[in-house]
PDB file of N, CA and C in Angstrom:
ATOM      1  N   UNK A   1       0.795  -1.199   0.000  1.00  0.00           N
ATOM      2  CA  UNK A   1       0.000   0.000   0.000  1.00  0.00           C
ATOM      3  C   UNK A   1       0.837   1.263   0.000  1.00  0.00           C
ATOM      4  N   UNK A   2       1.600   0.970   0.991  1.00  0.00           N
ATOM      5  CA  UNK A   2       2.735   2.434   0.641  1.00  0.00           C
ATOM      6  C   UNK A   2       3.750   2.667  -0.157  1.00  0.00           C
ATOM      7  N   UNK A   3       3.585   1.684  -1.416  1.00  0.00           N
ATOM      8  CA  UNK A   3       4.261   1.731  -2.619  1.00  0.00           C
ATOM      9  C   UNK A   3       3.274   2.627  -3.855  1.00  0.00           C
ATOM     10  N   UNK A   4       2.064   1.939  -3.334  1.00  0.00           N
ATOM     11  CA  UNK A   4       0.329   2.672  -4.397  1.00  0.00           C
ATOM     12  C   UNK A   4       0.557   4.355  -3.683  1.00  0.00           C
ATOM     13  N   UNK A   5       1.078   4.516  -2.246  1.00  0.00           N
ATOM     14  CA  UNK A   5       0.619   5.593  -1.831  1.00  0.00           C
ATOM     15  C   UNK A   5       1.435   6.920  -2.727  1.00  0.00           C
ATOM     16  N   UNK A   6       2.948   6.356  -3.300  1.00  0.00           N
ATOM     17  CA  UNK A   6       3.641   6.849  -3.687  1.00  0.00           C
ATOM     18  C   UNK A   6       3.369   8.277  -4.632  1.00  0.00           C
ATOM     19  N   UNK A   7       2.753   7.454  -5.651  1.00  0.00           N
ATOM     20  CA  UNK A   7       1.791   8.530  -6.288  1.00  0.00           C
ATOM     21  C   UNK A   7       1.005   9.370  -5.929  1.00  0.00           C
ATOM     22  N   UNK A   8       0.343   8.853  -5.147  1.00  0.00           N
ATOM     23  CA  UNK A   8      -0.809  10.367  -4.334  1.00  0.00           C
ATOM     24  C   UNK A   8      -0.063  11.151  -3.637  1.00  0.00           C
ATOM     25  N   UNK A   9       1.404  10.894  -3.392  1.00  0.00           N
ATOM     26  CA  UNK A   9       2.266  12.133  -2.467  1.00  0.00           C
ATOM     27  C   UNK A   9       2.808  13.046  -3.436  1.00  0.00           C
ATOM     28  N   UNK A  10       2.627  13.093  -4.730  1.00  0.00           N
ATOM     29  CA  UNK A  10       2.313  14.477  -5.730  1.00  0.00           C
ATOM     30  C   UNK A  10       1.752  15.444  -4.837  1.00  0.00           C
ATOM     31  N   UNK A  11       0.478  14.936  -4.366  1.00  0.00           N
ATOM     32  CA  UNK A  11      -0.556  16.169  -3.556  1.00  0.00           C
ATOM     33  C   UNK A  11      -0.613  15.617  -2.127  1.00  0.00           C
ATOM     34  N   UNK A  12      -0.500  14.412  -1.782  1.00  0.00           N
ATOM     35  CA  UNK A  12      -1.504  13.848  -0.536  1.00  0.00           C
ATOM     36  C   UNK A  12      -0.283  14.663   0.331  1.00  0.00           C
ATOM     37  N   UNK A  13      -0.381  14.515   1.461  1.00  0.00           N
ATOM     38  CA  UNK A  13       0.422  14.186   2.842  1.00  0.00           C
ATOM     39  C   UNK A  13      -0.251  13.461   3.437  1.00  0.00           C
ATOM     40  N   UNK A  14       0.643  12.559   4.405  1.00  0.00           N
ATOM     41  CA  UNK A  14      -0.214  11.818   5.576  1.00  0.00           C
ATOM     42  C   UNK A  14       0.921  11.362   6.378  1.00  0.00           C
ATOM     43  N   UNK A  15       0.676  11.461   7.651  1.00  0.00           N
ATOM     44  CA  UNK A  15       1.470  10.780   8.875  1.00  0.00           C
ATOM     45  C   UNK A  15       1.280  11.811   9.995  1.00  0.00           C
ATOM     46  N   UNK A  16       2.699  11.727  10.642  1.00  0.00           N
ATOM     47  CA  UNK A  16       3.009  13.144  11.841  1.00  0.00           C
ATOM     48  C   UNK A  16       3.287  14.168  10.722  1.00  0.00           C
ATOM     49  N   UNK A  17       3.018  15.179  11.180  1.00  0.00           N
ATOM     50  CA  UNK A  17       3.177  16.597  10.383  1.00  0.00           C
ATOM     51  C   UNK A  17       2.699  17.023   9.113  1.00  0.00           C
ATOM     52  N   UNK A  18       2.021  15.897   8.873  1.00  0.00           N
ATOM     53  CA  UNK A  18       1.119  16.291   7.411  1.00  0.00           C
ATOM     54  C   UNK A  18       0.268  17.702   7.931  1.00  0.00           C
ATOM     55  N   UNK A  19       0.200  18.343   6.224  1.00  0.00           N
ATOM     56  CA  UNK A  19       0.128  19.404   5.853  1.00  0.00           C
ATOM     57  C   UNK A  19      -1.499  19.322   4.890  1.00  0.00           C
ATOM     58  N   UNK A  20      -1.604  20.105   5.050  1.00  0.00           N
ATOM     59  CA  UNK A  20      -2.747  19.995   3.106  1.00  0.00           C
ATOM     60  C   UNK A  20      -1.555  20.814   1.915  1.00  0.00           C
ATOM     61  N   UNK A  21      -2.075  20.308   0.788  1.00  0.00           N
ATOM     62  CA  UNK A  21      -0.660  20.322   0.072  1.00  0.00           C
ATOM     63  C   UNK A  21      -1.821  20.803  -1.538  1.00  0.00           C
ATOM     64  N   UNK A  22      -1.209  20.663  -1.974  1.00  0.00           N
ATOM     65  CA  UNK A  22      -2.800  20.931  -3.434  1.00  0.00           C
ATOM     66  C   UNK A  22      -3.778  19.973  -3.206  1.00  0.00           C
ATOM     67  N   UNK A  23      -3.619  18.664  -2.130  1.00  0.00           N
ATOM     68  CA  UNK A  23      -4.958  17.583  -1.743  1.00  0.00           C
ATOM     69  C   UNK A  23      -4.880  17.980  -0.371  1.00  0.00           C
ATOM     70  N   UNK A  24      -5.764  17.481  -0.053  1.00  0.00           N
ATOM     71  CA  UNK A  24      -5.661  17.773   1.492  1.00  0.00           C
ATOM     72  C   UNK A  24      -5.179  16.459   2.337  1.00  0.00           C
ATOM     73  N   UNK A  25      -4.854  16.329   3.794  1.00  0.00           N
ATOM     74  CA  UNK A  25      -4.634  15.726   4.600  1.00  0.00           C
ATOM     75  C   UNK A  25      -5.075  14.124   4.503  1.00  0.00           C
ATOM     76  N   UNK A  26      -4.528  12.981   4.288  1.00  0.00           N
ATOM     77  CA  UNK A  26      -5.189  11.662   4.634  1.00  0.00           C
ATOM     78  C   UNK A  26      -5.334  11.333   5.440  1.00  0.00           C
ATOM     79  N   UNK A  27      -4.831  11.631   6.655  1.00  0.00           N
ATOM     80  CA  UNK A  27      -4.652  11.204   7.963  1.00  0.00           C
ATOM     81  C   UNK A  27      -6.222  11.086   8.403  1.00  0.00           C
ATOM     82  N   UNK A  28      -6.475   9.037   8.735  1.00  0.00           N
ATOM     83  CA  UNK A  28      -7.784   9.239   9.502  1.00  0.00           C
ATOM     84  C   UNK A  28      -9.197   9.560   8.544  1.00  0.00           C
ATOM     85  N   UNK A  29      -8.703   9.052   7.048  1.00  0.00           N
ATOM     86  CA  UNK A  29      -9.506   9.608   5.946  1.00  0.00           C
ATOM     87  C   UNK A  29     -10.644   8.738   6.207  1.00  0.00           C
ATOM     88  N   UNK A  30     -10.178   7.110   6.624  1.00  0.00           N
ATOM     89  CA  UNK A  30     -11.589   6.495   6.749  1.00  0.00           C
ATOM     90  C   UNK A  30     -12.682   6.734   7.552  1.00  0.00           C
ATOM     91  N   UNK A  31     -13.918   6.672   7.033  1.00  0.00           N
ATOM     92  CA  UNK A  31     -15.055   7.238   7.874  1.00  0.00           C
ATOM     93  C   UNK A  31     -15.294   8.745   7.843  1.00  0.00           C
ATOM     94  N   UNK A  32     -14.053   9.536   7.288  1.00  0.00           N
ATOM     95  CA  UNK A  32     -14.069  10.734   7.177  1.00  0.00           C
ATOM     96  C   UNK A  32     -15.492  11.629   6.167  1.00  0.00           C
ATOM     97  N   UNK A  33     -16.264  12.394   6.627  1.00  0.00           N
ATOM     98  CA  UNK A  33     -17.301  12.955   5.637  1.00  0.00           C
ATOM     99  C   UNK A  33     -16.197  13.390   4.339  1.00  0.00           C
ATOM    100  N   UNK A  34     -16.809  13.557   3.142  1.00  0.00           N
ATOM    101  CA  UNK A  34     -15.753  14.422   2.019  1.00  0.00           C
ATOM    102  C   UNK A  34     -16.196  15.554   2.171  1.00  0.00           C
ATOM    103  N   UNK A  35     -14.730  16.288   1.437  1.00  0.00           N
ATOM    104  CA  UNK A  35     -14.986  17.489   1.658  1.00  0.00           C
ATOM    105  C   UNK A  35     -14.847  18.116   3.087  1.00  0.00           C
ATOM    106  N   UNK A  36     -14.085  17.618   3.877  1.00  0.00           N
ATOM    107  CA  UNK A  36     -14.217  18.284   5.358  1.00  0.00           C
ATOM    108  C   UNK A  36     -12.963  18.294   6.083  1.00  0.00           C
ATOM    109  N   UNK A  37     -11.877  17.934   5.647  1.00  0.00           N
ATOM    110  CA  UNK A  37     -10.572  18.185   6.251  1.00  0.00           C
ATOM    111  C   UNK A  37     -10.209  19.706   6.598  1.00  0.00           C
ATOM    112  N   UNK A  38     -10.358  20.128   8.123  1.00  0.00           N
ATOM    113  CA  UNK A  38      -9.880  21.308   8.008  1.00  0.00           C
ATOM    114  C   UNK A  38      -8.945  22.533   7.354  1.00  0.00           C
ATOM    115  N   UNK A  39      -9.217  23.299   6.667  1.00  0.00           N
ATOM    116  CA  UNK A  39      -8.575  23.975   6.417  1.00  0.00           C
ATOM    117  C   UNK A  39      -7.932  23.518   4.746  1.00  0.00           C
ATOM    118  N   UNK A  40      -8.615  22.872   4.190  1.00  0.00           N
ATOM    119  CA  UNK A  40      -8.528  22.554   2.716  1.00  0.00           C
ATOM    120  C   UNK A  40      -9.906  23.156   2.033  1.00  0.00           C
ATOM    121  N   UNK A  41      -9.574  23.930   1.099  1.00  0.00           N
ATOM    122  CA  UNK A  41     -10.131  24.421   0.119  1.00  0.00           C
ATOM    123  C   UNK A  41     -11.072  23.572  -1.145  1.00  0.00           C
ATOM    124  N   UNK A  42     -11.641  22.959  -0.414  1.00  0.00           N
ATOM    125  CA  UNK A  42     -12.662  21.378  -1.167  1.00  0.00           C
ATOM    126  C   UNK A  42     -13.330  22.339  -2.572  1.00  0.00           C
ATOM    127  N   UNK A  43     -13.519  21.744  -3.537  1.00  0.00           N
ATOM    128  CA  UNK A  43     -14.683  21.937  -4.789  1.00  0.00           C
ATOM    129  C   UNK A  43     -15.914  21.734  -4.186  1.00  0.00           C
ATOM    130  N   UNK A  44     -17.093  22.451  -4.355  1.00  0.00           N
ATOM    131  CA  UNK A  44     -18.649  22.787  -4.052  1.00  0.00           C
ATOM    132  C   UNK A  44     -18.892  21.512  -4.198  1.00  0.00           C
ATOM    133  N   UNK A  45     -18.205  20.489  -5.453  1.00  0.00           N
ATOM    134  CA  UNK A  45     -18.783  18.889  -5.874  1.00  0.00           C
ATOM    135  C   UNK A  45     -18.326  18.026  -4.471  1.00  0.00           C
ATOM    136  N   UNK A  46     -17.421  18.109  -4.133  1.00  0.00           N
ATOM    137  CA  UNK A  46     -16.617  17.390  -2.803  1.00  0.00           C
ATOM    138  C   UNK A  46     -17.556  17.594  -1.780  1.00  0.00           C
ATOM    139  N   UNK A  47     -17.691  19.154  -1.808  1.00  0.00           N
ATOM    140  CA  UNK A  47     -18.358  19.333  -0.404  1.00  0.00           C
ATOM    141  C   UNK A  47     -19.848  18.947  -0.426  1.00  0.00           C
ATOM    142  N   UNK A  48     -20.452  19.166  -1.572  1.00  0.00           N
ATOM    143  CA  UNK A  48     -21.871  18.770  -1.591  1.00  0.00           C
ATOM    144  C   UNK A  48     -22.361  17.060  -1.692  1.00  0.00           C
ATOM    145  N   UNK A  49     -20.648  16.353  -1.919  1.00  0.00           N
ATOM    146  CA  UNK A  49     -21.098  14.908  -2.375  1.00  0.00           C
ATOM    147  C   UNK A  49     -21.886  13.762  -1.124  1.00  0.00           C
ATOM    148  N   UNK A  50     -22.132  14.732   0.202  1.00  0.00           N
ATOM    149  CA  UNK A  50     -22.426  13.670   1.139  1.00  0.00           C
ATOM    150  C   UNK A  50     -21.664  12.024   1.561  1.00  0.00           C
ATOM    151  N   UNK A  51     -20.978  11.997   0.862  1.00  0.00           N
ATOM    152  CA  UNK A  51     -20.066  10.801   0.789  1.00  0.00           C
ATOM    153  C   UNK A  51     -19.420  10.598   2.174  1.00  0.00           C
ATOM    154  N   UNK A  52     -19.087   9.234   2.453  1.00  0.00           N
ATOM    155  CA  UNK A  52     -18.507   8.986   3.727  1.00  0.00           C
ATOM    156  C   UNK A  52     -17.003   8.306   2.933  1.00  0.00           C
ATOM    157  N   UNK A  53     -16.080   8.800   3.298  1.00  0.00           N
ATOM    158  CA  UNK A  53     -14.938   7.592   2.756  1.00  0.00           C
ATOM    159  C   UNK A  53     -14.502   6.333   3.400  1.00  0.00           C
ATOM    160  N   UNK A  54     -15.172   5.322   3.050  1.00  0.00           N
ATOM    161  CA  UNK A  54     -14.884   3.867   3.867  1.00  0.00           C
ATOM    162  C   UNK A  54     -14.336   2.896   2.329  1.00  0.00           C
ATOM    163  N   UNK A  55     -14.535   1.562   2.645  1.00  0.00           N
ATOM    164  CA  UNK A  55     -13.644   0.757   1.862  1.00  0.00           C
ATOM    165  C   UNK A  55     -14.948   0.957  -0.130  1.00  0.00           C
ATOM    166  N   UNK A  56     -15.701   1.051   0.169  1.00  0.00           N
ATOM    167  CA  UNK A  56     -15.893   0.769  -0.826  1.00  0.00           C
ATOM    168  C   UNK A  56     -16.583   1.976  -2.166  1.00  0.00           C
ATOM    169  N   UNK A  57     -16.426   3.282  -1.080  1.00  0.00           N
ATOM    170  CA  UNK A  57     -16.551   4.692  -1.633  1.00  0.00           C
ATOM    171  C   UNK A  57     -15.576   4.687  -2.353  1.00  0.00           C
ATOM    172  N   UNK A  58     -14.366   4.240  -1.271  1.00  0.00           N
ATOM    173  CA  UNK A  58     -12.448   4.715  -2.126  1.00  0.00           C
ATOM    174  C   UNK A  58     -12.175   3.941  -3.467  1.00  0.00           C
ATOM    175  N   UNK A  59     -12.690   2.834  -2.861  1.00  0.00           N
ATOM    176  CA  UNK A  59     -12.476   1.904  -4.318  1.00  0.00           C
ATOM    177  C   UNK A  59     -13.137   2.102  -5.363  1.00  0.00           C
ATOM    178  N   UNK A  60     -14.314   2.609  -5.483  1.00  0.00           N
ATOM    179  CA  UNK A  60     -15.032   3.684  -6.423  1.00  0.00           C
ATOM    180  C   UNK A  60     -14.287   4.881  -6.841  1.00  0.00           C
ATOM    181  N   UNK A  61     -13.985   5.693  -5.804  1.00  0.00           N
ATOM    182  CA  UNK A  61     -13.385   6.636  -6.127  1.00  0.00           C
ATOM    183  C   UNK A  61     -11.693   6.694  -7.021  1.00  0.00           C
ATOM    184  N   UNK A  62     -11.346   6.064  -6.172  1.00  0.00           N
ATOM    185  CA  UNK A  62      -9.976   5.610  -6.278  1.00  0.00           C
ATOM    186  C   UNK A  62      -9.596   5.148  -7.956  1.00  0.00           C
ATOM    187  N   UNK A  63     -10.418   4.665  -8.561  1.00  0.00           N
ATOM    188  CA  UNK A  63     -10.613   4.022  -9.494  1.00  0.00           C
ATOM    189  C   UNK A  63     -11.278   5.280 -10.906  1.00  0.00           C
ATOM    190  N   UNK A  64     -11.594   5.802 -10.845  1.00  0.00           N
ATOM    191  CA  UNK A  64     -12.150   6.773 -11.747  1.00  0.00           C
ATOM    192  C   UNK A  64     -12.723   8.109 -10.307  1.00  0.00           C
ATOM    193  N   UNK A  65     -12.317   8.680 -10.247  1.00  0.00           N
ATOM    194  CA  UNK A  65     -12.498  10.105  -9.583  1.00  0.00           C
ATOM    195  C   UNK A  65     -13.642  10.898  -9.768  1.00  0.00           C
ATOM    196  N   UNK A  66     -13.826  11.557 -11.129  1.00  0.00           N
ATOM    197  CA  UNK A  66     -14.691  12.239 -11.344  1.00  0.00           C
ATOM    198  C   UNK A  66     -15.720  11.328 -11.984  1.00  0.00           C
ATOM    199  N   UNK A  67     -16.031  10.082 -12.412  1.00  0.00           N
ATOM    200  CA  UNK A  67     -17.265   9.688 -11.723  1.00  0.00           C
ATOM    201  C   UNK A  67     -18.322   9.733 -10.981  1.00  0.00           C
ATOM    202  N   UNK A  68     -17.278   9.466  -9.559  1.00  0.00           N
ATOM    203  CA  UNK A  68     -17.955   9.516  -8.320  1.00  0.00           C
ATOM    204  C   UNK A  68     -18.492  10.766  -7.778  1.00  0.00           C
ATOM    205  N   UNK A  69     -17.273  11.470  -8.090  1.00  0.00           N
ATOM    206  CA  UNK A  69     -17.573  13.307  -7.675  1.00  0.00           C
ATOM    207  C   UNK A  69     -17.231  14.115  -9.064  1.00  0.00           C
ATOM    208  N   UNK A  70     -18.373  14.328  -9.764  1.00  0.00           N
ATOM    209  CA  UNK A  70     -18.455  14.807 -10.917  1.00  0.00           C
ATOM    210  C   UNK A  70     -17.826  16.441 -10.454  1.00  0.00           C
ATOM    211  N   UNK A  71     -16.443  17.016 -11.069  1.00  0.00           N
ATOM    212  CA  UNK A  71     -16.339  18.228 -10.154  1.00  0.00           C
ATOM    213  C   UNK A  71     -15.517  18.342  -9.365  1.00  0.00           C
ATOM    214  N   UNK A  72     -14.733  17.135  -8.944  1.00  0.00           N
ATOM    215  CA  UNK A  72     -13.968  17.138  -7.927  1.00  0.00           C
ATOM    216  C   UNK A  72     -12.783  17.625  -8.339  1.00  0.00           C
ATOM    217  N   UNK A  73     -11.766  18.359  -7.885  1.00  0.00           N
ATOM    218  CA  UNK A  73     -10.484  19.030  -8.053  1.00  0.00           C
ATOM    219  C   UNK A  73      -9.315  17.837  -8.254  1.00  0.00           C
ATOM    220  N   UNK A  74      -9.515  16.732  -7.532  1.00  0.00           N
ATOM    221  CA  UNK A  74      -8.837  15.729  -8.233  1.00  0.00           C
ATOM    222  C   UNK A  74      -8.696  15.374  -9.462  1.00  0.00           C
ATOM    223  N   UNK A  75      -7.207  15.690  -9.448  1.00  0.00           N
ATOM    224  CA  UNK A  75      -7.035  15.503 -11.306  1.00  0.00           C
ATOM    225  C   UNK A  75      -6.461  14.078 -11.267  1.00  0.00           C
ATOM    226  N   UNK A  76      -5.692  12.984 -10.778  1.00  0.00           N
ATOM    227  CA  UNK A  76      -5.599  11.892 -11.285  1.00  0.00           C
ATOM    228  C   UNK A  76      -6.821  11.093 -11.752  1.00  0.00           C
ATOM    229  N   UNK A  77      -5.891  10.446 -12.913  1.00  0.00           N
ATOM    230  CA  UNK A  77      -6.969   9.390 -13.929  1.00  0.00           C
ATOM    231  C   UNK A  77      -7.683   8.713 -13.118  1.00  0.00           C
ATOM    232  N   UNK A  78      -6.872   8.098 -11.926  1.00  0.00           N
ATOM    233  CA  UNK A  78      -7.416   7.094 -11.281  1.00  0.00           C
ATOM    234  C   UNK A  78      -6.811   5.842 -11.218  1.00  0.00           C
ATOM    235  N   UNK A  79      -6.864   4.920 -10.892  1.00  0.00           N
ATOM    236  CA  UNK A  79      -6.319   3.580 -10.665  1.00  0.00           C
ATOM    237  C   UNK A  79      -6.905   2.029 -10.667  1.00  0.00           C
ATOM    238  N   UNK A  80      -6.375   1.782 -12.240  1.00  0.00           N
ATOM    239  CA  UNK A  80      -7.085   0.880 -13.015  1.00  0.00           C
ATOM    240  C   UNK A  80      -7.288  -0.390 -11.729  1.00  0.00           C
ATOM    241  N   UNK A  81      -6.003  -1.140 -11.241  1.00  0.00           N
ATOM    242  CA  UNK A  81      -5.841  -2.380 -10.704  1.00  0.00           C
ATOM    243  C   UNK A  81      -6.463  -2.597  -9.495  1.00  0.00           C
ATOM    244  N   UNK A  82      -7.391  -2.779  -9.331  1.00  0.00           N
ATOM    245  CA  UNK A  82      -8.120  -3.041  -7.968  1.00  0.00           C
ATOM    246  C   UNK A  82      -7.229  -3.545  -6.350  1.00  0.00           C
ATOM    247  N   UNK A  83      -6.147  -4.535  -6.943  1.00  0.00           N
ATOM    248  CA  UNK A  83      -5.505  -4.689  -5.965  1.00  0.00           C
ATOM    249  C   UNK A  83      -4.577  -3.703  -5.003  1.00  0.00           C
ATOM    250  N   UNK A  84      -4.292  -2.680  -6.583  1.00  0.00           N
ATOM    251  CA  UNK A  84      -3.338  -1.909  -5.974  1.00  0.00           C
ATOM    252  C   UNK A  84      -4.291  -0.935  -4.769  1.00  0.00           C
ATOM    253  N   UNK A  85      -5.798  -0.684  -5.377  1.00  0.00           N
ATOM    254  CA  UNK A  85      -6.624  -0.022  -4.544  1.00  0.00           C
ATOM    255  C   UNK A  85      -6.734  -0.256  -3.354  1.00  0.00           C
ATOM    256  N   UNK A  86      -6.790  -1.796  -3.042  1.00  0.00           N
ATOM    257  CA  UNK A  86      -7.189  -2.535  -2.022  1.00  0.00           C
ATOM    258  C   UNK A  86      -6.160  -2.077  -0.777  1.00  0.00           C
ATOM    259  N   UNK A  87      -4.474  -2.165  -1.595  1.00  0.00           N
ATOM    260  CA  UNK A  87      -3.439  -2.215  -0.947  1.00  0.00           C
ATOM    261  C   UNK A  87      -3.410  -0.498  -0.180  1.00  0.00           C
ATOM    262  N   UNK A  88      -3.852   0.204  -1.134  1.00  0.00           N
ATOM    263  CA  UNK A  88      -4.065   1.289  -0.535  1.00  0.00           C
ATOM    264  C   UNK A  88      -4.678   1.784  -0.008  1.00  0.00           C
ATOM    265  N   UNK A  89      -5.931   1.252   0.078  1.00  0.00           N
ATOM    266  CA  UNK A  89      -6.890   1.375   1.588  1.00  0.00           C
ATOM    267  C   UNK A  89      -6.657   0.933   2.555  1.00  0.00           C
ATOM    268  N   UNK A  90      -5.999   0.111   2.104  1.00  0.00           N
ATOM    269  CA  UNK A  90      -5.489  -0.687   3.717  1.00  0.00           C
ATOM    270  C   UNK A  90      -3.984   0.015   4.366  1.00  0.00           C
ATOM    271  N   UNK A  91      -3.400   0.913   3.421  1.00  0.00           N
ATOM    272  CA  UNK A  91      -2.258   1.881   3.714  1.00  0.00           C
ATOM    273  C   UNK A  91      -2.926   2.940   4.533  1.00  0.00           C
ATOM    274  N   UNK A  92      -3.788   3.293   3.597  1.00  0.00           N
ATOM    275  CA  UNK A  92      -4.881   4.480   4.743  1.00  0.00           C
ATOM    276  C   UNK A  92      -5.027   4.345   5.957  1.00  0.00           C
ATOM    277  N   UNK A  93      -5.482   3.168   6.323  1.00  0.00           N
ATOM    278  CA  UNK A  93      -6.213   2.568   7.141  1.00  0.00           C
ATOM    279  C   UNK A  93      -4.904   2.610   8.478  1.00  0.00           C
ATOM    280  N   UNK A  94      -4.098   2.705   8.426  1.00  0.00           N
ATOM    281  CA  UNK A  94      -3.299   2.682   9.271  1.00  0.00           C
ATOM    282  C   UNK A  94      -2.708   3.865   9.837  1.00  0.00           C
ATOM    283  N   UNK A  95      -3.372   4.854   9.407  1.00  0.00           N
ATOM    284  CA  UNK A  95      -3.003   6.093   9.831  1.00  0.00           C
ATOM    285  C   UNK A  95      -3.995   6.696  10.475  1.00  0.00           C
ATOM    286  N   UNK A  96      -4.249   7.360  12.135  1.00  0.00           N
ATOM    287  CA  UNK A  96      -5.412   7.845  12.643  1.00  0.00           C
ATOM    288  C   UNK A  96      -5.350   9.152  12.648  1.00  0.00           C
ATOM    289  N   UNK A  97      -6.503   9.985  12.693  1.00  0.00           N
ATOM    290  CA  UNK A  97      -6.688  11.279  12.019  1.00  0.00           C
ATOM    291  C   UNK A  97      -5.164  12.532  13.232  1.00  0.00           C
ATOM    292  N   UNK A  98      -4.709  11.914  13.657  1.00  0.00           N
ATOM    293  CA  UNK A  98      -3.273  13.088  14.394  1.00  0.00           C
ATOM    294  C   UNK A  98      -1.911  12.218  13.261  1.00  0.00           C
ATOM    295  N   UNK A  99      -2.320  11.788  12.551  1.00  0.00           N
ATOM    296  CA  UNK A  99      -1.210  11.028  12.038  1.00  0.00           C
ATOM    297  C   UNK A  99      -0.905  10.129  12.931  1.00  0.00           C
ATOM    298  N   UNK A 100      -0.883   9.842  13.874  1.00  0.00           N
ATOM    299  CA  UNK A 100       0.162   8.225  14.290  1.00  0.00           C
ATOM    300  C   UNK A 100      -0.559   7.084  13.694  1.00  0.00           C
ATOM    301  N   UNK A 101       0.422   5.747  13.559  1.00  0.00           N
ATOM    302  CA  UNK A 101      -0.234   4.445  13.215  1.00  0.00           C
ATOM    303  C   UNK A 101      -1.150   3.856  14.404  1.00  0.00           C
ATOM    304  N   UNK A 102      -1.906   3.257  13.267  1.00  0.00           N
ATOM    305  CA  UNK A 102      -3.173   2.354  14.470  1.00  0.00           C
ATOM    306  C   UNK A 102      -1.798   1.097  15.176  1.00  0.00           C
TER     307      UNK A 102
END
């Protein structure tokens, strides 16, 4: 998963001292409402999408982007291989919203 994560650190941050960066914060993303990381500048589509991010939003998302959130400021294509998705939810998943590992 923290090989898949590689790529999203173009924009992402996540751990101790993550930042919002042109994406905002991962830290603690699961369960997270969209659109609601403090102090990130979300698209009206993000913020209005009601979405919860758990395993099978991301893998939607994760996979084609503006799909899911027609609008969303996320510019990657997305990520064809499901496994690699998998691997990276489960990279997520290990990070709680102050950054430390579960």
């Amino acid at each position: 998963g923290e090989k898949a994560f590689a790529a999203c650190r173009a924009c992402h941050q996540i751990g101790p001292g993550a930042k919002n960066a042109i994406g905002p914060v991962l830290n603690g993303v699961i369960g997270r409402l969209a659109g609601t990381y403090p102090g990130y500048d979300y698209s009206e589509a993000a913020k209005d999408s009601g979405l919860t991010w758990d395993d099978e939003t991301l893998q939607d998302y994760l996979a084609d982007p503006q799909s899911v959130i027609t609008g969303t400021k996320m510019a990657a294509p997305g990520i064809e291989d499901p496994d690699e998705i998998n691997d990276l939810i489960t990279f997520l998943k290990t990070y709680r919203t102050d950054g430390s590992h579960n």
